[in-house]
PDB file of N, CA and C in Angstrom:
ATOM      1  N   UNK A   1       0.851  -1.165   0.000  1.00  0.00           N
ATOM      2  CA  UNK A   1       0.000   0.000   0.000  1.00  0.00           C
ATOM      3  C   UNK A   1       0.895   1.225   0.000  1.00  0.00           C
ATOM      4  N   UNK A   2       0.000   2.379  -0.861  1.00  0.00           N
ATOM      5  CA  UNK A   2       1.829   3.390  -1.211  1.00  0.00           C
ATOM      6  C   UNK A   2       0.373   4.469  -0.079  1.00  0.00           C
ATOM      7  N   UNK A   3       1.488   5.037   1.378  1.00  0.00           N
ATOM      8  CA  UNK A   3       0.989   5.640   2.058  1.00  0.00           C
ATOM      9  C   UNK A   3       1.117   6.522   1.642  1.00  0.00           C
ATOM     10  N   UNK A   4       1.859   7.163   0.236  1.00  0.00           N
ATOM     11  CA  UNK A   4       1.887   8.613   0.200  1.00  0.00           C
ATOM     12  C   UNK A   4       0.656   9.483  -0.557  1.00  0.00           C
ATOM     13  N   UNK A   5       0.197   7.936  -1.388  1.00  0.00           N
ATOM     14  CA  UNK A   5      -1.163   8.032  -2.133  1.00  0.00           C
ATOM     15  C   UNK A   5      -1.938   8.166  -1.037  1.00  0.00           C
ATOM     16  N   UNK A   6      -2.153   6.937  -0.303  1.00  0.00           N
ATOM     17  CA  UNK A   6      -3.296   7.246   0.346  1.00  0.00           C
ATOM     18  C   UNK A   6      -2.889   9.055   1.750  1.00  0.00           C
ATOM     19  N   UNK A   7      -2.159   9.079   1.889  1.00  0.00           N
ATOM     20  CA  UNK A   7      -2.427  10.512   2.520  1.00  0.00           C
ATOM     21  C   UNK A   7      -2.964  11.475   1.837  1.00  0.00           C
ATOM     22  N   UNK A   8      -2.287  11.791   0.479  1.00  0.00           N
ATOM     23  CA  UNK A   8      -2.794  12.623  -0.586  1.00  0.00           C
ATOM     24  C   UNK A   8      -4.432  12.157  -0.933  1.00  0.00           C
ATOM     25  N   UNK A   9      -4.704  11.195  -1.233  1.00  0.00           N
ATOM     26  CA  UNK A   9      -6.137  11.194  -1.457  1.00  0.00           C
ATOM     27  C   UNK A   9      -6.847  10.839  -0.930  1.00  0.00           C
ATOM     28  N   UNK A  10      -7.262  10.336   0.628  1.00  0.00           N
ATOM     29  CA  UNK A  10      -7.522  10.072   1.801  1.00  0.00           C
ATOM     30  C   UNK A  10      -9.037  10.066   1.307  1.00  0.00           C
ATOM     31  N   UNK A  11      -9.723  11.013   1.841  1.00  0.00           N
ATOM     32  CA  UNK A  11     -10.752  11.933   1.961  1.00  0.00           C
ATOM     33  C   UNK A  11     -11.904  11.047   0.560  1.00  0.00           C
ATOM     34  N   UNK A  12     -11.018  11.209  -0.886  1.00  0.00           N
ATOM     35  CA  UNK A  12     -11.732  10.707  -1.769  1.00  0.00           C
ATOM     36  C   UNK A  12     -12.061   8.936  -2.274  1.00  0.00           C
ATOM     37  N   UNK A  13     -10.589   8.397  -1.455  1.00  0.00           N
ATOM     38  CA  UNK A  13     -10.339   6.986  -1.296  1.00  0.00           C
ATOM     39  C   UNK A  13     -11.477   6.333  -0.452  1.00  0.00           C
ATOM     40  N   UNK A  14     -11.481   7.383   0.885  1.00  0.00           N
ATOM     41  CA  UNK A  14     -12.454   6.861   2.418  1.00  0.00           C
ATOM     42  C   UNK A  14     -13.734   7.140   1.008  1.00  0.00           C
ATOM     43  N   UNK A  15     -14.662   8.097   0.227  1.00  0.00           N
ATOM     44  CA  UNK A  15     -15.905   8.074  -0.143  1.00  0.00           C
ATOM     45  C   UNK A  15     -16.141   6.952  -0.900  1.00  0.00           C
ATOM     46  N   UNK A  16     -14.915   6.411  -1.474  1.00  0.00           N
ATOM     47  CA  UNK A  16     -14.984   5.467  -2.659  1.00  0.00           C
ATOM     48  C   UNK A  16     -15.342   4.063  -2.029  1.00  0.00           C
ATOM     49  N   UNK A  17     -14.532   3.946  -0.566  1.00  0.00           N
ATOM     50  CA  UNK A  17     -14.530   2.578   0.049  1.00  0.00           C
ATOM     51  C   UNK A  17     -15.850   2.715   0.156  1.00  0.00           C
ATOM     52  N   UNK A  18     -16.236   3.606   1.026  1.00  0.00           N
ATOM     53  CA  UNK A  18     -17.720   3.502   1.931  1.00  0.00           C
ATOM     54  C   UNK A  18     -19.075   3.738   0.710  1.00  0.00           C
ATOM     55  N   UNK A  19     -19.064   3.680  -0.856  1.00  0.00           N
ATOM     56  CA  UNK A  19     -20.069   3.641  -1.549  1.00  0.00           C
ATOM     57  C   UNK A  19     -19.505   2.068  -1.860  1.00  0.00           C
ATOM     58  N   UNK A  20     -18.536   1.811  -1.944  1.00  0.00           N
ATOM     59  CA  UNK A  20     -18.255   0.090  -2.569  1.00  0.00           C
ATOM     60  C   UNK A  20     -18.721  -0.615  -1.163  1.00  0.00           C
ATOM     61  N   UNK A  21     -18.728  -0.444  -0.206  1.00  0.00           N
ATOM     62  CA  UNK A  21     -18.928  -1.224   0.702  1.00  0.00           C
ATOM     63  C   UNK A  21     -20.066  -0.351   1.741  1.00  0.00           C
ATOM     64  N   UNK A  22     -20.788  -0.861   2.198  1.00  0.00           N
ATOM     65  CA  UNK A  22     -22.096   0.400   2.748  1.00  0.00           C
ATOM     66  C   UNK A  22     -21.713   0.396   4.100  1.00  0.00           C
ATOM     67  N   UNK A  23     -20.868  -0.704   4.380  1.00  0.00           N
ATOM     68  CA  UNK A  23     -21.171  -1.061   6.191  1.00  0.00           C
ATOM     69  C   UNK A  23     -20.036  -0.218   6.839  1.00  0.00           C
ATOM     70  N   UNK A  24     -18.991   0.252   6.540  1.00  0.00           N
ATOM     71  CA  UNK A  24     -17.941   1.047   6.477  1.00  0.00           C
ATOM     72  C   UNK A  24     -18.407   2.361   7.495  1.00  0.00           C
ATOM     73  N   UNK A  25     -17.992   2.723   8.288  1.00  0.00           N
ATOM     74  CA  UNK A  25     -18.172   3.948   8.983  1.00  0.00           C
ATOM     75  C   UNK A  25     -17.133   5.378   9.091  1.00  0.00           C
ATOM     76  N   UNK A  26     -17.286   5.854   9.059  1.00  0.00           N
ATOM     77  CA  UNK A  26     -16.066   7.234   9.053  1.00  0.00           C
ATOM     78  C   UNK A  26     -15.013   6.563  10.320  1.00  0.00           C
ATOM     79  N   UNK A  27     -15.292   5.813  11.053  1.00  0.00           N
ATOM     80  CA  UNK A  27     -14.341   5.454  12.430  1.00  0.00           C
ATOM     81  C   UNK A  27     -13.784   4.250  11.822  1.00  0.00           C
ATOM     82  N   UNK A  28     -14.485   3.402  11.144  1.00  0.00           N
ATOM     83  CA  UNK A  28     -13.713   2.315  10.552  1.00  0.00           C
ATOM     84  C   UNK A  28     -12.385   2.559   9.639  1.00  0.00           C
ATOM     85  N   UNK A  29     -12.955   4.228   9.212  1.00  0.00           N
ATOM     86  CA  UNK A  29     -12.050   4.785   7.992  1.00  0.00           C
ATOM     87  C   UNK A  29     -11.135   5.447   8.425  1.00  0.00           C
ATOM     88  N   UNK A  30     -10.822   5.897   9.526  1.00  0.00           N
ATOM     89  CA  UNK A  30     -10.282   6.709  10.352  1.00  0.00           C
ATOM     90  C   UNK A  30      -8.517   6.810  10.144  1.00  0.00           C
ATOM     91  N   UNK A  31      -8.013   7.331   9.509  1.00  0.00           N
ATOM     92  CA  UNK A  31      -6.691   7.150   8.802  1.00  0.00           C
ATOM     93  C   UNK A  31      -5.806   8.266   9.827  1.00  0.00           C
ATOM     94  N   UNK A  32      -4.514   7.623  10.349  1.00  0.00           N
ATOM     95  CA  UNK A  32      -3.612   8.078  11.021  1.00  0.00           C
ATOM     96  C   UNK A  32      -2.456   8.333  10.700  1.00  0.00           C
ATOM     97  N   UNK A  33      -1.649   9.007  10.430  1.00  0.00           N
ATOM     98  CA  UNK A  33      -0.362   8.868  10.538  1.00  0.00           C
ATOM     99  C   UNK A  33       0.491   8.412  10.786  1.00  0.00           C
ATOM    100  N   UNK A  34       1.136   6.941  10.457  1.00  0.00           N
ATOM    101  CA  UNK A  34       1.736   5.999  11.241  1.00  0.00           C
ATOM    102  C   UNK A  34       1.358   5.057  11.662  1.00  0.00           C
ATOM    103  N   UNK A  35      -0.017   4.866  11.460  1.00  0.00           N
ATOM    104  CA  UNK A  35      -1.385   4.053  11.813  1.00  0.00           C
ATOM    105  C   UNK A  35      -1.908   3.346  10.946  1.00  0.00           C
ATOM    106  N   UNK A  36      -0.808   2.600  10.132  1.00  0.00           N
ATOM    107  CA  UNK A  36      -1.831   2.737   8.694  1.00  0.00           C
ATOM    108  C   UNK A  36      -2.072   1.036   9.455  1.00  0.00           C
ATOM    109  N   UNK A  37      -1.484   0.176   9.962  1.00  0.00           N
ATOM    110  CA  UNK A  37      -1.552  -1.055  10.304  1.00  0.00           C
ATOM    111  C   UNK A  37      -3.076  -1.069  10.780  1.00  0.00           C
ATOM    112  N   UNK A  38      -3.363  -0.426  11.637  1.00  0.00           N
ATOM    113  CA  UNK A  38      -4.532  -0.416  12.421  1.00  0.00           C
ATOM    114  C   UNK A  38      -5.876  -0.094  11.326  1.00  0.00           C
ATOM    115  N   UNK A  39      -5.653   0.685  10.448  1.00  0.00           N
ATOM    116  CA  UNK A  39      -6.388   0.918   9.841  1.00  0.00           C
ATOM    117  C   UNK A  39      -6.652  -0.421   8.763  1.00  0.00           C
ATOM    118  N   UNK A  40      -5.505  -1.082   8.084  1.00  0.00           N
ATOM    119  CA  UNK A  40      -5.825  -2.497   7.900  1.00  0.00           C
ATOM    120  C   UNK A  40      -6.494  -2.982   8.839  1.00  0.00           C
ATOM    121  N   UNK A  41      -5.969  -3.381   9.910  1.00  0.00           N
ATOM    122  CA  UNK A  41      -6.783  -4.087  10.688  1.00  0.00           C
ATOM    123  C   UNK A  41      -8.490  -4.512  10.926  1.00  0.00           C
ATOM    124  N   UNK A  42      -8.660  -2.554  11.042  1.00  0.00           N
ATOM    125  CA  UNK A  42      -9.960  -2.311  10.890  1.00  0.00           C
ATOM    126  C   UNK A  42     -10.967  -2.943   9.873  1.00  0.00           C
ATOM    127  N   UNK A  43     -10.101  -2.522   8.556  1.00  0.00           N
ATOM    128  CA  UNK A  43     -10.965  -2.764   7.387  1.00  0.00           C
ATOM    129  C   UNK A  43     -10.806  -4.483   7.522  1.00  0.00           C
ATOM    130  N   UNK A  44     -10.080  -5.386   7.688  1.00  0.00           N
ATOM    131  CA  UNK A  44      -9.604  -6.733   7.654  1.00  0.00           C
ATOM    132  C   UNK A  44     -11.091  -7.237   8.179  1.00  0.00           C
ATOM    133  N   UNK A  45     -11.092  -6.976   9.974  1.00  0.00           N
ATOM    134  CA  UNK A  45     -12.344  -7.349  10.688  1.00  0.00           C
ATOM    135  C   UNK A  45     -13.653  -7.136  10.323  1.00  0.00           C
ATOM    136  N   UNK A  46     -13.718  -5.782   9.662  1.00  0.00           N
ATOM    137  CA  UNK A  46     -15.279  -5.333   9.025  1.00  0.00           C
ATOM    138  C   UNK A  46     -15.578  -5.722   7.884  1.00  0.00           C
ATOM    139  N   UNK A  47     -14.597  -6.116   7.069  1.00  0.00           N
ATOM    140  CA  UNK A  47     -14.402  -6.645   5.649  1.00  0.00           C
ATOM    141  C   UNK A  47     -14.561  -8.352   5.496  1.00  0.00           C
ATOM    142  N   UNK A  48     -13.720  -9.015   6.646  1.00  0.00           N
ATOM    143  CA  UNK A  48     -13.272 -10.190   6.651  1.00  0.00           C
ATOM    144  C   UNK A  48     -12.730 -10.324   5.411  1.00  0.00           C
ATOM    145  N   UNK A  49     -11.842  -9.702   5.166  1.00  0.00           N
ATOM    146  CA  UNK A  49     -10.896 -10.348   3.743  1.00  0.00           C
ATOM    147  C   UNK A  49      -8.902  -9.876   4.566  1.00  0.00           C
ATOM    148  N   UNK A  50      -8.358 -10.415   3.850  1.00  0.00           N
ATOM    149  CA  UNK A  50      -6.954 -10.779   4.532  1.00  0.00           C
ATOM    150  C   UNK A  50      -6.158  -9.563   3.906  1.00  0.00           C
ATOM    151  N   UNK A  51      -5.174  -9.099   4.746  1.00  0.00           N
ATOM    152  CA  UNK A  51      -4.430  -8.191   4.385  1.00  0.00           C
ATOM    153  C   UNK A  51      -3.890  -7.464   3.325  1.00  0.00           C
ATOM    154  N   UNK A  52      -3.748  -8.602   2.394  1.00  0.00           N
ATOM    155  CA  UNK A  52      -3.141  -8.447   0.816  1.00  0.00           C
ATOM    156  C   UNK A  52      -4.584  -8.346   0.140  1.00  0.00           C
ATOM    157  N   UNK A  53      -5.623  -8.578   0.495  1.00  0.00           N
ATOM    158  CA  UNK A  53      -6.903  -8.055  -0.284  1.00  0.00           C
ATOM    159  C   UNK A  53      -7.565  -6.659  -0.057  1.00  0.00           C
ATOM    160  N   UNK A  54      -7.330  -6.323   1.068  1.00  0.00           N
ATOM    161  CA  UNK A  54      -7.256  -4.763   1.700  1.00  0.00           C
ATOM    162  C   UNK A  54      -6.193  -4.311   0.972  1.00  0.00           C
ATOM    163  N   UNK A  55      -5.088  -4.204   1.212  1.00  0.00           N
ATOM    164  CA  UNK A  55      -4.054  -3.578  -0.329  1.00  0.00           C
ATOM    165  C   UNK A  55      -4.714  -3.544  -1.404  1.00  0.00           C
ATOM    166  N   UNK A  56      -5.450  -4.668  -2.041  1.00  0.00           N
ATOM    167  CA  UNK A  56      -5.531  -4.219  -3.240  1.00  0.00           C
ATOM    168  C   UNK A  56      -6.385  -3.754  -3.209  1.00  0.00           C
ATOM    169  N   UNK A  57      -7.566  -3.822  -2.403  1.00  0.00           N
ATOM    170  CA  UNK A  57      -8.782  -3.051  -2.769  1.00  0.00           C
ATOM    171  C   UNK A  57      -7.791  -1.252  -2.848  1.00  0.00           C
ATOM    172  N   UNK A  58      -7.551  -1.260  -1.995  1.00  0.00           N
ATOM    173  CA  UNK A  58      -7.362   0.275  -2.162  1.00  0.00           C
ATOM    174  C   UNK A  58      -6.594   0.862  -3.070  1.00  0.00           C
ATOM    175  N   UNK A  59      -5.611  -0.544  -3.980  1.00  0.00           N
ATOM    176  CA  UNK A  59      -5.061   0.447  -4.840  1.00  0.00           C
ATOM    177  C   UNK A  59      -5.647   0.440  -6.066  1.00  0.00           C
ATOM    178  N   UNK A  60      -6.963  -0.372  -6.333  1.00  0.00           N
ATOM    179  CA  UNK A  60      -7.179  -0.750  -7.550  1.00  0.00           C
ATOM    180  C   UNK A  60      -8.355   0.911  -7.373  1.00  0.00           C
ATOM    181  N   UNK A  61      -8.139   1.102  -6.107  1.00  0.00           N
ATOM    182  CA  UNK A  61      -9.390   2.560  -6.528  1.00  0.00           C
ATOM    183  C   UNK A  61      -8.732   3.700  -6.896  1.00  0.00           C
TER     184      UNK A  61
END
């Protein structure tokens, strides 16, 4: 996952997840600085899909 993308497009990435996926909450989406693990995490548990499928979801958006 290239964190420099997702810092730069954060905001439009988080609208894209949460119309592809409905169950998604702004706290699920909640993007940190240094945090990006946790934020996998998040999406991993609410998603149930495995780490390397969270990568790609986000880069294929």
């Amino acid at each position: 996952m290239n964190t420099t993308k997702i810092k730069g497009n954060w905001n439009e990435l988080k609208g894209k997840l949460k119309q592809k996926y409905a169950t998604l909450t702004d706290d699920d989406l909640l993007f940190a600085e240094g945090k990006q693990d946790e934020l996998v995490g998040r999406l991993q548990e609410k998603l149930g899909k495995s780490e390397e499928e969270i990568h790609k979801i986000i880069s294929d958006l």
